[in-house]
C-alpha atoms as a PDB file:
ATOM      1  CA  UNK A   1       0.696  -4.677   9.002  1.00  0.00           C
ATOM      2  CA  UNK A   2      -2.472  -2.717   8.523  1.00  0.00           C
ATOM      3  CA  UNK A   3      -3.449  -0.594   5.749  1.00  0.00           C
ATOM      4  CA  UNK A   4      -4.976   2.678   6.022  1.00  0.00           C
ATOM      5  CA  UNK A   5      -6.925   5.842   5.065  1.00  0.00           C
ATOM      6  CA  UNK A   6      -4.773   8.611   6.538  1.00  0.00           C
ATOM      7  CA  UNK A   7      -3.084  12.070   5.887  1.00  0.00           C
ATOM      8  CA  UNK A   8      -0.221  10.548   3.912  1.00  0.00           C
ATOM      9  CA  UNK A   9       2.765  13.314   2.993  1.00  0.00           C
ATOM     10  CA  UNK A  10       0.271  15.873   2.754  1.00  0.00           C
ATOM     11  CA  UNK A  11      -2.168  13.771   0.760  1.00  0.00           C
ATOM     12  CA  UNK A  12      -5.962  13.819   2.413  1.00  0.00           C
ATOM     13  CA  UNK A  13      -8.548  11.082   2.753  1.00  0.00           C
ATOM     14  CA  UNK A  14     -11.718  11.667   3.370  1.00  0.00           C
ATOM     15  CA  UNK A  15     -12.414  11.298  -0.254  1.00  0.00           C
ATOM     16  CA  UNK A  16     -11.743   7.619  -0.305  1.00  0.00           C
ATOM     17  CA  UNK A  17     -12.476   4.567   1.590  1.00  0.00           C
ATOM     18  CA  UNK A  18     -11.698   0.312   1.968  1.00  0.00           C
ATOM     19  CA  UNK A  19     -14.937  -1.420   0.834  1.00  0.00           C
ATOM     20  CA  UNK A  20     -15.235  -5.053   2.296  1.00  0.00           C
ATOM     21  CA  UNK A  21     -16.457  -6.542  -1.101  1.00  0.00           C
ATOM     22  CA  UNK A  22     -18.674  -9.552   0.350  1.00  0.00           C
ATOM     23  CA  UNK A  23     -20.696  -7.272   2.644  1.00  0.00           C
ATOM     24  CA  UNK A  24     -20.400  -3.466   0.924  1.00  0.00           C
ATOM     25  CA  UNK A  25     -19.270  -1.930   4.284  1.00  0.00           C
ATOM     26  CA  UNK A  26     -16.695   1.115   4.368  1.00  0.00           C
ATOM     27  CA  UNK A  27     -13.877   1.382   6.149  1.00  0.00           C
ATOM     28  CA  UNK A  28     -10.800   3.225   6.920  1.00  0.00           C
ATOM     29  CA  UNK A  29      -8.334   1.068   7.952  1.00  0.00           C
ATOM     30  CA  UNK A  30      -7.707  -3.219   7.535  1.00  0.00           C
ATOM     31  CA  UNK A  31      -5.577  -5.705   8.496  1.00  0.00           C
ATOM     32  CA  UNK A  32      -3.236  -6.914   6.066  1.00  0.00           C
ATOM     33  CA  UNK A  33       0.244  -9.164   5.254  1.00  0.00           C
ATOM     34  CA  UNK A  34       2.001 -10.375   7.796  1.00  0.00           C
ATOM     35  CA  UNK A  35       5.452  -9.519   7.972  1.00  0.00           C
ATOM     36  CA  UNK A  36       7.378 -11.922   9.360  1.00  0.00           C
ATOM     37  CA  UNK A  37       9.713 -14.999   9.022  1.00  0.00           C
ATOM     38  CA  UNK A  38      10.753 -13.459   5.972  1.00  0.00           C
ATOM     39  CA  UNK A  39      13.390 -15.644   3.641  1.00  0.00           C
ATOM     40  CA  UNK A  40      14.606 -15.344   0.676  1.00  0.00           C
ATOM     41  CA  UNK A  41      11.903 -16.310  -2.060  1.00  0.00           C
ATOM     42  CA  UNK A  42       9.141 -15.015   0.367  1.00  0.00           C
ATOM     43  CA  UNK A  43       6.083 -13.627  -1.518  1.00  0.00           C
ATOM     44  CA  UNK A  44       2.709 -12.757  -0.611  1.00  0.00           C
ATOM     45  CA  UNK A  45      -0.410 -10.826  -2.582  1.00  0.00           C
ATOM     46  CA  UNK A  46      -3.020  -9.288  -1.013  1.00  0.00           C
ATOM     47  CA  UNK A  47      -5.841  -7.258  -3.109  1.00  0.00           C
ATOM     48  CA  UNK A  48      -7.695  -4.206  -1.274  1.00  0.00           C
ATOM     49  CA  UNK A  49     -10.987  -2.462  -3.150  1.00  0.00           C
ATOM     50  CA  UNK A  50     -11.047   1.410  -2.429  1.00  0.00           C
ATOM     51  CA  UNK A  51     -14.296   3.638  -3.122  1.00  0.00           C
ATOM     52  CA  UNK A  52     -14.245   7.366  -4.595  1.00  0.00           C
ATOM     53  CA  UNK A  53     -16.272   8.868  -2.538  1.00  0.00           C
ATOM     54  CA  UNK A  54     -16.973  11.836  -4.323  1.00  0.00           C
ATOM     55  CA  UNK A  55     -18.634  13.133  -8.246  1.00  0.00           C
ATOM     56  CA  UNK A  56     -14.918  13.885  -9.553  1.00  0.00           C
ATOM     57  CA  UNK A  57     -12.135  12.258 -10.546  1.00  0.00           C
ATOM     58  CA  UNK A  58      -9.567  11.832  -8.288  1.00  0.00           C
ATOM     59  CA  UNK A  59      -5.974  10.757  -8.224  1.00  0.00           C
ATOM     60  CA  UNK A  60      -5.173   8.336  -5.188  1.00  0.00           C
ATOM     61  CA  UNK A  61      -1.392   7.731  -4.208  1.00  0.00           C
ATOM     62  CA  UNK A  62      -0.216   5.090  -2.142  1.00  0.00           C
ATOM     63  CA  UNK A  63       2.868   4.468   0.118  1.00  0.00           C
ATOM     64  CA  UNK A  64       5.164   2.436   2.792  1.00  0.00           C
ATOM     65  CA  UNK A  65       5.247   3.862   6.168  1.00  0.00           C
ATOM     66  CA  UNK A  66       7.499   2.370   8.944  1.00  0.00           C
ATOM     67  CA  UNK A  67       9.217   4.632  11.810  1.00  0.00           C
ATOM     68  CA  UNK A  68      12.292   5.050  10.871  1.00  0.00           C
ATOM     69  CA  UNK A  69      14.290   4.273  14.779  1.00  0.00           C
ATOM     70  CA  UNK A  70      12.717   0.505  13.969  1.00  0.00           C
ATOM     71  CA  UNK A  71      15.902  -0.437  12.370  1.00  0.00           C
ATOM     72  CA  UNK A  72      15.152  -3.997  11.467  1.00  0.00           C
ATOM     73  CA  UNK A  73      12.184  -2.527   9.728  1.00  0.00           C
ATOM     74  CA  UNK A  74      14.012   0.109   7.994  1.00  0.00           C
ATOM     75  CA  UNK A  75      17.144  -2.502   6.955  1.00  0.00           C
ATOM     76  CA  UNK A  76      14.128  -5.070   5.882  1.00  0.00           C
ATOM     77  CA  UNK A  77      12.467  -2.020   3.332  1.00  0.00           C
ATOM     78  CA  UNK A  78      16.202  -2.067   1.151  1.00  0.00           C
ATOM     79  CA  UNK A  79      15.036  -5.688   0.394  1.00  0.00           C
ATOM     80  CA  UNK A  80      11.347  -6.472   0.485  1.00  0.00           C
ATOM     81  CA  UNK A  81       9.762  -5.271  -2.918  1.00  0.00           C
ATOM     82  CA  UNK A  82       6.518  -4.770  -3.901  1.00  0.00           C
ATOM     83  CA  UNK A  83       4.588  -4.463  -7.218  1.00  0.00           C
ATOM     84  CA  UNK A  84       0.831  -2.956  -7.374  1.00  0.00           C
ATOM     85  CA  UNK A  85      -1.580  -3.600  -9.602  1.00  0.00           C
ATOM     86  CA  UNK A  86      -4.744  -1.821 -10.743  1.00  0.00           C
ATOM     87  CA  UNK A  87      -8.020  -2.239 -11.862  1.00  0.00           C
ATOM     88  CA  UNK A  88      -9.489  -5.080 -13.865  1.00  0.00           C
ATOM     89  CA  UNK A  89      -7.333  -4.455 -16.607  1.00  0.00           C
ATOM     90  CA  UNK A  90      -4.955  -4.954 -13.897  1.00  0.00           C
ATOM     91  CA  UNK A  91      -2.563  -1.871 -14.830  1.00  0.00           C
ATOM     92  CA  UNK A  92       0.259  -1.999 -13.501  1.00  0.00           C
ATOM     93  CA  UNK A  93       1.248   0.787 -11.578  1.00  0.00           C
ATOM     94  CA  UNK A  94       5.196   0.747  -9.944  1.00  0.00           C
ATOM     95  CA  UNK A  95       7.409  -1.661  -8.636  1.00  0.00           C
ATOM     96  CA  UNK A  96       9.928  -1.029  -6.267  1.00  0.00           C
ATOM     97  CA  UNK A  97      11.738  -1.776  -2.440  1.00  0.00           C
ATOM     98  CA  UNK A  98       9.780  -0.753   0.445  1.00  0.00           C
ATOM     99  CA  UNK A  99      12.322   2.044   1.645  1.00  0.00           C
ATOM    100  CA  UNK A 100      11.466   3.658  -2.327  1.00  0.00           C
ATOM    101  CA  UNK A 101       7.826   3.357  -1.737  1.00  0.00           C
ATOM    102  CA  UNK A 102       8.041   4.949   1.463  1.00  0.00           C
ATOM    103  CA  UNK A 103       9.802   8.529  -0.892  1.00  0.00           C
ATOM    104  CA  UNK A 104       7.819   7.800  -3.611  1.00  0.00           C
ATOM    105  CA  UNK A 105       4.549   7.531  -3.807  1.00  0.00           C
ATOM    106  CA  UNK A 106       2.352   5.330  -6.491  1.00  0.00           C
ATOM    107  CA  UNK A 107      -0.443   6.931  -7.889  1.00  0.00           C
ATOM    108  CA  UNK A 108      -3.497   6.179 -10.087  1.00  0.00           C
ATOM    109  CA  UNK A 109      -6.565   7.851 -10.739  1.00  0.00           C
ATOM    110  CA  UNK A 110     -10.395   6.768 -10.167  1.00  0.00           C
ATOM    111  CA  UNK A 111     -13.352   7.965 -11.709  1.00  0.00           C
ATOM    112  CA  UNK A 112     -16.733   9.351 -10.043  1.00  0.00           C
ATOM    113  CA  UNK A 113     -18.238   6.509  -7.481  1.00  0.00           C
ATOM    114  CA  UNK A 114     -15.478   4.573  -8.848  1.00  0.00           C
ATOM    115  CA  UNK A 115     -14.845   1.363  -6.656  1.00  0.00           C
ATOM    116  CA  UNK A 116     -10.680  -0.118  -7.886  1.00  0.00           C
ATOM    117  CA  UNK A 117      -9.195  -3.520  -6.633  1.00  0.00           C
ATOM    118  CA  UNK A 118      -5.319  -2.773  -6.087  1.00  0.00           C
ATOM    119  CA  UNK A 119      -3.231  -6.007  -5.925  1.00  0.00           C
ATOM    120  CA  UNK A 120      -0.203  -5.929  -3.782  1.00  0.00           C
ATOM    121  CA  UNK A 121       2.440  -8.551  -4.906  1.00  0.00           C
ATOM    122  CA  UNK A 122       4.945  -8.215  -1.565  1.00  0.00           C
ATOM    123  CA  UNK A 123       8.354 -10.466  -2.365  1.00  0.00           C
ATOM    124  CA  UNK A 124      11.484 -10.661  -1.449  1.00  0.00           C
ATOM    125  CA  UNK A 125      14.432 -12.734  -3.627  1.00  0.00           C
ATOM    126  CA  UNK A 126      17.346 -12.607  -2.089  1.00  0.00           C
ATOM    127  CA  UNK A 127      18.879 -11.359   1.889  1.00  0.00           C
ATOM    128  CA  UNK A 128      21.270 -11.078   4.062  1.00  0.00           C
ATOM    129  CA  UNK A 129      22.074 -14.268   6.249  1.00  0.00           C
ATOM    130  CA  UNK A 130      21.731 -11.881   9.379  1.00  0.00           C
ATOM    131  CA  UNK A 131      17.871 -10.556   8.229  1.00  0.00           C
ATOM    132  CA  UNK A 132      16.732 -14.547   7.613  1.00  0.00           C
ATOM    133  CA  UNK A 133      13.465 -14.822   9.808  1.00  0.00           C
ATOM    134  CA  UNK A 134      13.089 -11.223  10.722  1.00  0.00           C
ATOM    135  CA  UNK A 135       9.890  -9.356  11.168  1.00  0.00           C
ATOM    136  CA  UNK A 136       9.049  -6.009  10.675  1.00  0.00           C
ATOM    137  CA  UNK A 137       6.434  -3.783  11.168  1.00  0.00           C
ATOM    138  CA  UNK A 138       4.935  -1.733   8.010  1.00  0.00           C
ATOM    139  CA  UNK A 139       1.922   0.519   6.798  1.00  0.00           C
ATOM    140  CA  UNK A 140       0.741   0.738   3.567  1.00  0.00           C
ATOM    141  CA  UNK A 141      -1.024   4.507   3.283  1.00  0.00           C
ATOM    142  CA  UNK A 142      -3.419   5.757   0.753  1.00  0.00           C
ATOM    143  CA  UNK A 143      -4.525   9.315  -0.252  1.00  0.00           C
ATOM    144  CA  UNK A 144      -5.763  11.807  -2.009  1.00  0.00           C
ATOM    145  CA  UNK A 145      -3.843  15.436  -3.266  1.00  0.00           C
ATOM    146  CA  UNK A 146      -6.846  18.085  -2.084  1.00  0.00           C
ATOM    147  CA  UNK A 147      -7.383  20.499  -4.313  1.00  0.00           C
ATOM    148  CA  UNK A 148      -6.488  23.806  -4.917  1.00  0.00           C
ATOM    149  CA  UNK A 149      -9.020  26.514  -3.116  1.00  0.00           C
END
């Protein structure tokens, strides 16, 4: 599972960026969760710190992404969930299944220079006795709506 800095439904980029917070470096894509052996119960968090990039305000949305022929991926996204938090007020942001993420984008906004932590809480309470132990394969995308000319 990586994360990344791409076009995401129309949504542009290369207004934001991944900041490793130890050594300050930008980046546009990093590794993330893994997905697999997934049971009933699973859970997982992972935090990510993304940059404006730019003097305005901008509103950043972020989605699921898996191909849609991958069916164990696509059955896993009715039943892995994921709630994202924001901020150091740690605003919380949406909640739902993978498979609604991937439709329906989250979305916050960050100010000038702005550098935001996002939490990711990935779970899963309860599946099917056929998906116990699967993997899948998943993309979390982030972006930015470019404005109007």
């Amino acid at each position: 599972m990586s994360y990344n800095l791409d076009d995401f439904n129309g949504y542009l980029v290369s207004k934001v960026m991944f900041v490793n917070k130890d050594t300050g470096e930008e980046l546009t894509q990093i590794d993330g969760v893994s997905f697999d052996n997934i049971v009933a119960g699973w859970e997982s968090k992972y935090k990510v710190a993304i940059k404006n990039c730019t003097d305005k305000e901008l509103e950043v949305f972020s989605g699921a992404w898996y191909p849609k022929e991958d069916i164990k991926s696509a059955t896993l996204a009715e039943w892995l969930a994921v709630q994202v938090v924001v901020g150091e007020d740690r605003k919380r942001i949406g909640e739902a299944t993978f498979k609604t993420w991937k439709y329906k984008p989250f979305k916050f906004v960050m100010k000038p220079h702005e550098i935001v932590e996002v939490e990711f809480r990935f779970y899963c309470w309860t599946l099917p006795e056929d998906l116990k132990g699967a993997t899948g394969q998943f993309d979390f995308e982030f972006g930015v709506k470019e404005e109007e000319q």
